[in-house]
N, C-alpha and C. Protein backbone atom coordinates (compact mmCIF):
# COMPACT_ATOMS: atom_id res chain seq x y z
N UNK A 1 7.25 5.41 38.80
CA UNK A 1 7.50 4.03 39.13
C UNK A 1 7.38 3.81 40.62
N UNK A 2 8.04 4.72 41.34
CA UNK A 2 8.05 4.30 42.95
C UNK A 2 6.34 4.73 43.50
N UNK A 3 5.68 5.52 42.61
CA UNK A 3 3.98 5.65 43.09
C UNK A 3 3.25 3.94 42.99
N UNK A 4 3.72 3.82 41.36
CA UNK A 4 2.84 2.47 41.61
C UNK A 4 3.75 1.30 42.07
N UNK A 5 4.91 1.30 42.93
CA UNK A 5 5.31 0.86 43.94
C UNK A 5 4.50 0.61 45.15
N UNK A 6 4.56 2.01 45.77
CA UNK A 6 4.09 2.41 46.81
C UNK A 6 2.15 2.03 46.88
N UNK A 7 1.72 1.86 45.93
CA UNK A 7 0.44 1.67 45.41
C UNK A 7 -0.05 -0.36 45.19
N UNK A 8 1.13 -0.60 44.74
CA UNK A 8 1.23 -2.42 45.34
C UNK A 8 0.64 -2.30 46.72
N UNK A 9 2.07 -1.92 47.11
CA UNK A 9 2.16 -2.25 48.63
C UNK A 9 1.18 -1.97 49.23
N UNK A 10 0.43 -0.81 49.35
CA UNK A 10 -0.93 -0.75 50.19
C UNK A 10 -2.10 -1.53 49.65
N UNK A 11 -1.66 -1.94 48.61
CA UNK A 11 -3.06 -3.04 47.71
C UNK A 11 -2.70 -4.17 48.91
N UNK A 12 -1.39 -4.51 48.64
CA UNK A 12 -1.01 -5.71 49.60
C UNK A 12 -1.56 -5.96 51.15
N UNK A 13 -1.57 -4.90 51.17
CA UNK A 13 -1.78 -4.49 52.80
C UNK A 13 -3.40 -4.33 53.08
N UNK A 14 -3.87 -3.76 52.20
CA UNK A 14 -5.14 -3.35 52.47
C UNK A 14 -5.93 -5.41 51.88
N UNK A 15 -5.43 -6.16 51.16
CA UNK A 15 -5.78 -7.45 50.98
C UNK A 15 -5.05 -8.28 52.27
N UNK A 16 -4.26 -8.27 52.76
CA UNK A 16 -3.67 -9.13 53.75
C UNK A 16 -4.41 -8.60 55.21
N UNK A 17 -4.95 -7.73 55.17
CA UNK A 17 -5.57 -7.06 56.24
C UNK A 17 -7.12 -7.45 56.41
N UNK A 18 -7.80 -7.43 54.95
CA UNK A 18 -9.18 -8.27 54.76
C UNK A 18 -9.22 -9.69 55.43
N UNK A 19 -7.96 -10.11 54.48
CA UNK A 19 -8.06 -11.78 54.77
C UNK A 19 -7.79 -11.95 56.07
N UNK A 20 -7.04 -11.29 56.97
CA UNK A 20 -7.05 -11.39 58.31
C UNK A 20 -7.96 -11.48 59.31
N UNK A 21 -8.93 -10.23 58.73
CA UNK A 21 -10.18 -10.29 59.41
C UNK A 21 -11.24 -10.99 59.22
N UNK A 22 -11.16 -11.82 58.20
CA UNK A 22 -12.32 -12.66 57.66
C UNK A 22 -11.96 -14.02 58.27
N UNK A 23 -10.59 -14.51 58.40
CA UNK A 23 -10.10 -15.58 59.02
C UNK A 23 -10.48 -15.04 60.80
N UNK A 24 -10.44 -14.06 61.53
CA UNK A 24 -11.09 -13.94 62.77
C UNK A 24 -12.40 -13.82 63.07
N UNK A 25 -13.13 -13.39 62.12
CA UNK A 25 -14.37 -13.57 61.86
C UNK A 25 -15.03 -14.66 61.87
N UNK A 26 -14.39 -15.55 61.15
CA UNK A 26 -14.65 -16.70 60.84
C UNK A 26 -14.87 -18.01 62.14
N UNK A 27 -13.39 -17.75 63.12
CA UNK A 27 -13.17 -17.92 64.54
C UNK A 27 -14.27 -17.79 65.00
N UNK A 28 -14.63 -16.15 65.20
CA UNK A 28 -15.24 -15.80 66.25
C UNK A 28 -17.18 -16.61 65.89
N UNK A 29 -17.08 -16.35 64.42
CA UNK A 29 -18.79 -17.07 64.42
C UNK A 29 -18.95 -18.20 64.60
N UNK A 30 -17.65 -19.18 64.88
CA UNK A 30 -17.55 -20.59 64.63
C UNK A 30 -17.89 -20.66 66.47
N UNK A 31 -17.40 -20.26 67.18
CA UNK A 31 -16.79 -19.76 68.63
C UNK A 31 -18.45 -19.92 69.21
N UNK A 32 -19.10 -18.76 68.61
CA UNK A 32 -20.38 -17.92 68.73
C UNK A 32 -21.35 -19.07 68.66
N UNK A 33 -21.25 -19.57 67.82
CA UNK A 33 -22.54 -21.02 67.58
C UNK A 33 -22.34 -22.02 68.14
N UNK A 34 -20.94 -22.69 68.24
CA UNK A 34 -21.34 -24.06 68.62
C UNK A 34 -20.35 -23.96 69.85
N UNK A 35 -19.84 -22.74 70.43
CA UNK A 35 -19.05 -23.22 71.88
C UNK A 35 -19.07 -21.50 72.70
N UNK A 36 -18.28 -22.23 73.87
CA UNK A 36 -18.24 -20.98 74.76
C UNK A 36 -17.54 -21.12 76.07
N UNK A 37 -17.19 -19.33 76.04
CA UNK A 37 -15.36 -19.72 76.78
C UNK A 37 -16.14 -19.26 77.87
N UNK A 38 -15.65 -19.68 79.08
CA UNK A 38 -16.10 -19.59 80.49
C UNK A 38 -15.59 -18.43 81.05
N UNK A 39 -16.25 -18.11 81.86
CA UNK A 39 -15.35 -16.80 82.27
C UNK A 39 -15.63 -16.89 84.07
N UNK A 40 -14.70 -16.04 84.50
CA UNK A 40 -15.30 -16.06 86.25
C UNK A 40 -16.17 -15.66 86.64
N UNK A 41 -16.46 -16.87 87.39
CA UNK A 41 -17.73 -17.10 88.23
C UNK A 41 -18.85 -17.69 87.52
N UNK A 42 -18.77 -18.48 86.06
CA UNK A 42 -19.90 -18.77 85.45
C UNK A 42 -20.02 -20.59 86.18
N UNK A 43 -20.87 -21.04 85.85
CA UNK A 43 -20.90 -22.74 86.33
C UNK A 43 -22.36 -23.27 85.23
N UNK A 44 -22.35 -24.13 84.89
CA UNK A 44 -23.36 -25.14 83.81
C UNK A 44 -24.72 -24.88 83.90
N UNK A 45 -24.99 -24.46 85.11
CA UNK A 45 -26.33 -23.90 85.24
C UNK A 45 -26.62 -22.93 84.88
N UNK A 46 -25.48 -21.53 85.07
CA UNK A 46 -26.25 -20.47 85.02
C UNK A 46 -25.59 -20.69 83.23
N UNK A 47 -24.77 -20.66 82.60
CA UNK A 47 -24.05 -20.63 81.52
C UNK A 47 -25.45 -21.17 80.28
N UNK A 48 -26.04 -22.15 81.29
CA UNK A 48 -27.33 -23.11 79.88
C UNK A 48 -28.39 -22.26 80.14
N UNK A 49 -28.30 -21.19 81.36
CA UNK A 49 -29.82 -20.31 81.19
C UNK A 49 -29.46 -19.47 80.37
N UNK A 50 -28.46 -19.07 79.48
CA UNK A 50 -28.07 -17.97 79.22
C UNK A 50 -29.13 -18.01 77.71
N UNK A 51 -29.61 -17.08 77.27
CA UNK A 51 -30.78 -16.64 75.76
C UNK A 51 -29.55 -17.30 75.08
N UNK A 52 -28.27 -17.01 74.66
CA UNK A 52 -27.93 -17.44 73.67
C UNK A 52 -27.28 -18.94 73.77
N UNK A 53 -27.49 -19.71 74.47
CA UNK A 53 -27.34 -20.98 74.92
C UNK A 53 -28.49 -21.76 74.71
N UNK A 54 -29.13 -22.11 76.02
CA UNK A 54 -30.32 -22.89 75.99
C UNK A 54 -31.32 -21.75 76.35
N UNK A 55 -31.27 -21.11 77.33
CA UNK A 55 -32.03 -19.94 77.56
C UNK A 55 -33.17 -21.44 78.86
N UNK A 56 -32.46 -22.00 79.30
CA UNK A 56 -32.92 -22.91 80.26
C UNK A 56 -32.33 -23.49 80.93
N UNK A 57 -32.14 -23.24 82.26
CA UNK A 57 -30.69 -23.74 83.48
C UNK A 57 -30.90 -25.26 83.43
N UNK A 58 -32.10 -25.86 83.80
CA UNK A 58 -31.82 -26.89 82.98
C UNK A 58 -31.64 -28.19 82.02
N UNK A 59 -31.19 -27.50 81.61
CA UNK A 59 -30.47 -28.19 80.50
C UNK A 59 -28.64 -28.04 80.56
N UNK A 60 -28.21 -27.75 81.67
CA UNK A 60 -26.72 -27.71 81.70
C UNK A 60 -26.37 -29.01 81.57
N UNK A 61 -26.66 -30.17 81.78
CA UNK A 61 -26.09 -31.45 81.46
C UNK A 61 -26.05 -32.04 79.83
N UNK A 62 -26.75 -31.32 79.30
CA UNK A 62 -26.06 -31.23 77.74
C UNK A 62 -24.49 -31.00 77.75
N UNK A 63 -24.47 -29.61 78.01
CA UNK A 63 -23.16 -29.15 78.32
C UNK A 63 -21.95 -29.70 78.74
N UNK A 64 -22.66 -30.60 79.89
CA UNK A 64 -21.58 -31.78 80.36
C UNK A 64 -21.21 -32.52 79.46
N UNK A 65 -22.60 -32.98 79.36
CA UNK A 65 -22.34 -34.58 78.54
C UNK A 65 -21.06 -34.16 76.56
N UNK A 66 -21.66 -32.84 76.54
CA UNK A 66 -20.67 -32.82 74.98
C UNK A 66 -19.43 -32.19 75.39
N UNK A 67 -18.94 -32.04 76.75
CA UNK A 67 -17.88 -31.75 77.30
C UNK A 67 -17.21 -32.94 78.33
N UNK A 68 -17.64 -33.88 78.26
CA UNK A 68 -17.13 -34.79 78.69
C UNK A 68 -15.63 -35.20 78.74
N UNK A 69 -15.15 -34.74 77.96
CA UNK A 69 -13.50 -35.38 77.82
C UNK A 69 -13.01 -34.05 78.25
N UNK A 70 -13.55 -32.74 78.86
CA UNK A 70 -12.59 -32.22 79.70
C UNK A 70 -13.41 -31.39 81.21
N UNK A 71 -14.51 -31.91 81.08
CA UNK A 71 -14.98 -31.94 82.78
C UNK A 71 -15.59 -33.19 83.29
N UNK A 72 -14.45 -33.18 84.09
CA UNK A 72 -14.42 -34.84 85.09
C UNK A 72 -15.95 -34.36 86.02
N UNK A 73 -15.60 -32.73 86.93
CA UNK A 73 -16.79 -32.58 87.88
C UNK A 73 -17.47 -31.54 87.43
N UNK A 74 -19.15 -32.13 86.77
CA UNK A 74 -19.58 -30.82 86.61
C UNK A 74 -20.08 -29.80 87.48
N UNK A 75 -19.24 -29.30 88.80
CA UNK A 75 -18.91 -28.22 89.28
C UNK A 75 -18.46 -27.82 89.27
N UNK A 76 -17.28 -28.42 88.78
CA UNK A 76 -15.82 -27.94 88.69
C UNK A 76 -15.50 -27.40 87.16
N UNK A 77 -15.50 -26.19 87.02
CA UNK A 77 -15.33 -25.83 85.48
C UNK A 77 -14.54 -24.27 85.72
N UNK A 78 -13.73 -24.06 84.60
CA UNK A 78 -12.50 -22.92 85.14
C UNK A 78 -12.47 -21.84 83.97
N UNK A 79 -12.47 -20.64 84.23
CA UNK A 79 -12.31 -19.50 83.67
C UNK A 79 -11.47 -19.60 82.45
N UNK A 80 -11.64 -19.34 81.17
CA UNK A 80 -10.99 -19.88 79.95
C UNK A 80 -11.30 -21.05 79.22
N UNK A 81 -11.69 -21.80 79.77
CA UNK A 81 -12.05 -22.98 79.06
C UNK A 81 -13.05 -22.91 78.02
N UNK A 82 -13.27 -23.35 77.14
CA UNK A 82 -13.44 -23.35 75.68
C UNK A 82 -14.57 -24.48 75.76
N UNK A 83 -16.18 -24.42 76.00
CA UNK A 83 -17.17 -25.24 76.26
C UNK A 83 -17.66 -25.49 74.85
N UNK A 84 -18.12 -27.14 74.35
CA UNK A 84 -18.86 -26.97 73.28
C UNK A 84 -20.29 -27.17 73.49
N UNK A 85 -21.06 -26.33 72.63
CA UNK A 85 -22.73 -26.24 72.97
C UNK A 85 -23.21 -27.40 71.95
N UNK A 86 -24.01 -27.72 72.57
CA UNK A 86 -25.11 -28.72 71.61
C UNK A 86 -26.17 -28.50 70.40
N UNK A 87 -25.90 -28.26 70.22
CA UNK A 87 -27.44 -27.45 68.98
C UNK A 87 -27.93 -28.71 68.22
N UNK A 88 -27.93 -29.75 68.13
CA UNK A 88 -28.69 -30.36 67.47
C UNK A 88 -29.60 -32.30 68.58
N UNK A 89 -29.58 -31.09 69.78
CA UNK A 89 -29.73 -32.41 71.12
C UNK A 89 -31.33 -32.41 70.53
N UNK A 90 -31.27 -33.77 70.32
CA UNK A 90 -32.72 -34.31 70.37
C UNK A 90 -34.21 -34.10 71.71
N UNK A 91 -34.89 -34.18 70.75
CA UNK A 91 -36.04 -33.88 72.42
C UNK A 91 -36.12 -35.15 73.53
N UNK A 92 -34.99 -36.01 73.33
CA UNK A 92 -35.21 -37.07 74.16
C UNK A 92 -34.00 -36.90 75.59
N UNK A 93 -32.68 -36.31 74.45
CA UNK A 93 -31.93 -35.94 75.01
C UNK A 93 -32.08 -34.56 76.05
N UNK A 94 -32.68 -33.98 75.59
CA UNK A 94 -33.47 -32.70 76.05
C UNK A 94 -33.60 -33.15 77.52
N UNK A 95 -34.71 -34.07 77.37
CA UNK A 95 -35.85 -34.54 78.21
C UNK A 95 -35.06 -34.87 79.28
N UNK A 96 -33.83 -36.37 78.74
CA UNK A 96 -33.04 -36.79 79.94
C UNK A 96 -32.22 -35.99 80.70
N UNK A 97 -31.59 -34.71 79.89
CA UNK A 97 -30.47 -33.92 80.45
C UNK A 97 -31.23 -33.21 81.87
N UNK A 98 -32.86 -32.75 81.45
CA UNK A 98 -33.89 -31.92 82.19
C UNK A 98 -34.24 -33.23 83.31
N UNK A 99 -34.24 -33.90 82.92
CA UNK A 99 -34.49 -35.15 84.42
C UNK A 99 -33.40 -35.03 84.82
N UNK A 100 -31.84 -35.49 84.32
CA UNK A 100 -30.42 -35.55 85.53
C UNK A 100 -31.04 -34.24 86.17
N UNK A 101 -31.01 -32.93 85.98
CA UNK A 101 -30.81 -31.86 86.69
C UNK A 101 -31.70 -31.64 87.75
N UNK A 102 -33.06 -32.09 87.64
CA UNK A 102 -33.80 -32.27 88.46
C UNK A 102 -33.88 -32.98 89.71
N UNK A 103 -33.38 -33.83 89.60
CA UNK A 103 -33.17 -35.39 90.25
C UNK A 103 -31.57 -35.69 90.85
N UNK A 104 -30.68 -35.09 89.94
CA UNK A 104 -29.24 -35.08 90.46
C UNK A 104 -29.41 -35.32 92.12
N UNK A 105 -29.69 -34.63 93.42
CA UNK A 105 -29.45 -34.28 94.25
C UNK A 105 -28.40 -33.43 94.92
N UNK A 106 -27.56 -34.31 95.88
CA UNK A 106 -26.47 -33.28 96.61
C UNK A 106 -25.23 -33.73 95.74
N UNK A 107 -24.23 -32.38 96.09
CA UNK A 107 -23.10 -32.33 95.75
C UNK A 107 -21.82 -31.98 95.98
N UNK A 108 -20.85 -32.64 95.71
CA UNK A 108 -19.20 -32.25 96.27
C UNK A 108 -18.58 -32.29 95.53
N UNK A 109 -18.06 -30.23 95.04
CA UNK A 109 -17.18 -30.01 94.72
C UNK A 109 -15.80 -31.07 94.25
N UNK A 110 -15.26 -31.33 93.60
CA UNK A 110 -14.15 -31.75 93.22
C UNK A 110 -14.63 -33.40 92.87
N UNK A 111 -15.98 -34.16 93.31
CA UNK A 111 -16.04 -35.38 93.41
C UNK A 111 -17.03 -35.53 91.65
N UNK A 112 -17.19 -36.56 91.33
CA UNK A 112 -18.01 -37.05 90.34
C UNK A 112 -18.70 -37.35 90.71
N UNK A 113 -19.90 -37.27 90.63
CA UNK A 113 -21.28 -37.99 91.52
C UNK A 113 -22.06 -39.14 90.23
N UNK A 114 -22.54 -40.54 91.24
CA UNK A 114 -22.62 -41.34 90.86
C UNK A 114 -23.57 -41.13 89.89
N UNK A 115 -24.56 -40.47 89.87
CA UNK A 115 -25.82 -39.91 89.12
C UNK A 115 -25.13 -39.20 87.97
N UNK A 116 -23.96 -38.35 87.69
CA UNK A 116 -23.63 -37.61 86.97
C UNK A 116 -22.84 -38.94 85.87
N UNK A 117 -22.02 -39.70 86.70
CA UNK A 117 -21.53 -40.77 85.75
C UNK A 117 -22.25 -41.79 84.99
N UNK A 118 -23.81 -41.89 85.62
CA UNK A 118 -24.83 -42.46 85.08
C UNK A 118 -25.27 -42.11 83.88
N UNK A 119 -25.37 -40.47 84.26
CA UNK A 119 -26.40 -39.75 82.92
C UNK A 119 -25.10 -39.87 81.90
N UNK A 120 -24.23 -39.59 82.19
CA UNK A 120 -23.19 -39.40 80.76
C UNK A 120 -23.27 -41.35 79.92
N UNK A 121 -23.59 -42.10 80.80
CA UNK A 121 -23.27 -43.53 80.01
C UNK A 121 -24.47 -43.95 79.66
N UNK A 122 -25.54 -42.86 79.70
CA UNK A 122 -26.67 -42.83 78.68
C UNK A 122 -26.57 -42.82 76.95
């Protein structure tokens, strides 16, 4: 009796241990496709050249624009933060994000630039 006791319990364990990892799994592919955590020293440019991103610097104003409700300056972006990627930006959107970046000009740290508040009320 206490074998197939003892024989539950690791059923239990060895199933609560699956489902654990399939629920982080699950996280991490959700994580993997449509977002991405910043780490130090990354910034919108180099982050949208990255192959598993855009694999094209730019295009970092995608990035902005579907992160809008938590980067005011897109220079300003902080280690941890939790970015969502675009995967279904149209070739128009494409096009415009690749003109802001081009055309943007100069920039200051901590400020919003008038061009940047433009492209987002596209």
């Amino acid at each position: 009796m206490a074998d197939a006791a003892i024989a539950q319990a690791k059923s239990e364990q060895a199933r609560n241990a699956t489902a654990s990892e399939d629920s982080s799994a699950a996280r991490k592919s959700a994580a993997g496709a449509d977002q991405y955590q910043v780490v130090r020293g990354d910034n919108l440019w180099n982050i949208a050249g990255k192959s598993q991103i855009y694999s094209d610097s730019y295009q970092w104003p995608l990035i902005y624009k579907a992160n809008r409700d938590q980067i005011k300056d897109a220079d300003l972006i902080t280690s941890g933060q939790v970015l969502n990627i675009d995967r279904n930006a149209s070739s128009a959107d494409v096009a415009a994000a690749v003109k802001h970046a081009k055309t943007r000009g100069a920039w200051t740290l901590g400020v919003t630039e008038e061009s940047d508040t433009a492209y987002l009320g596209q």
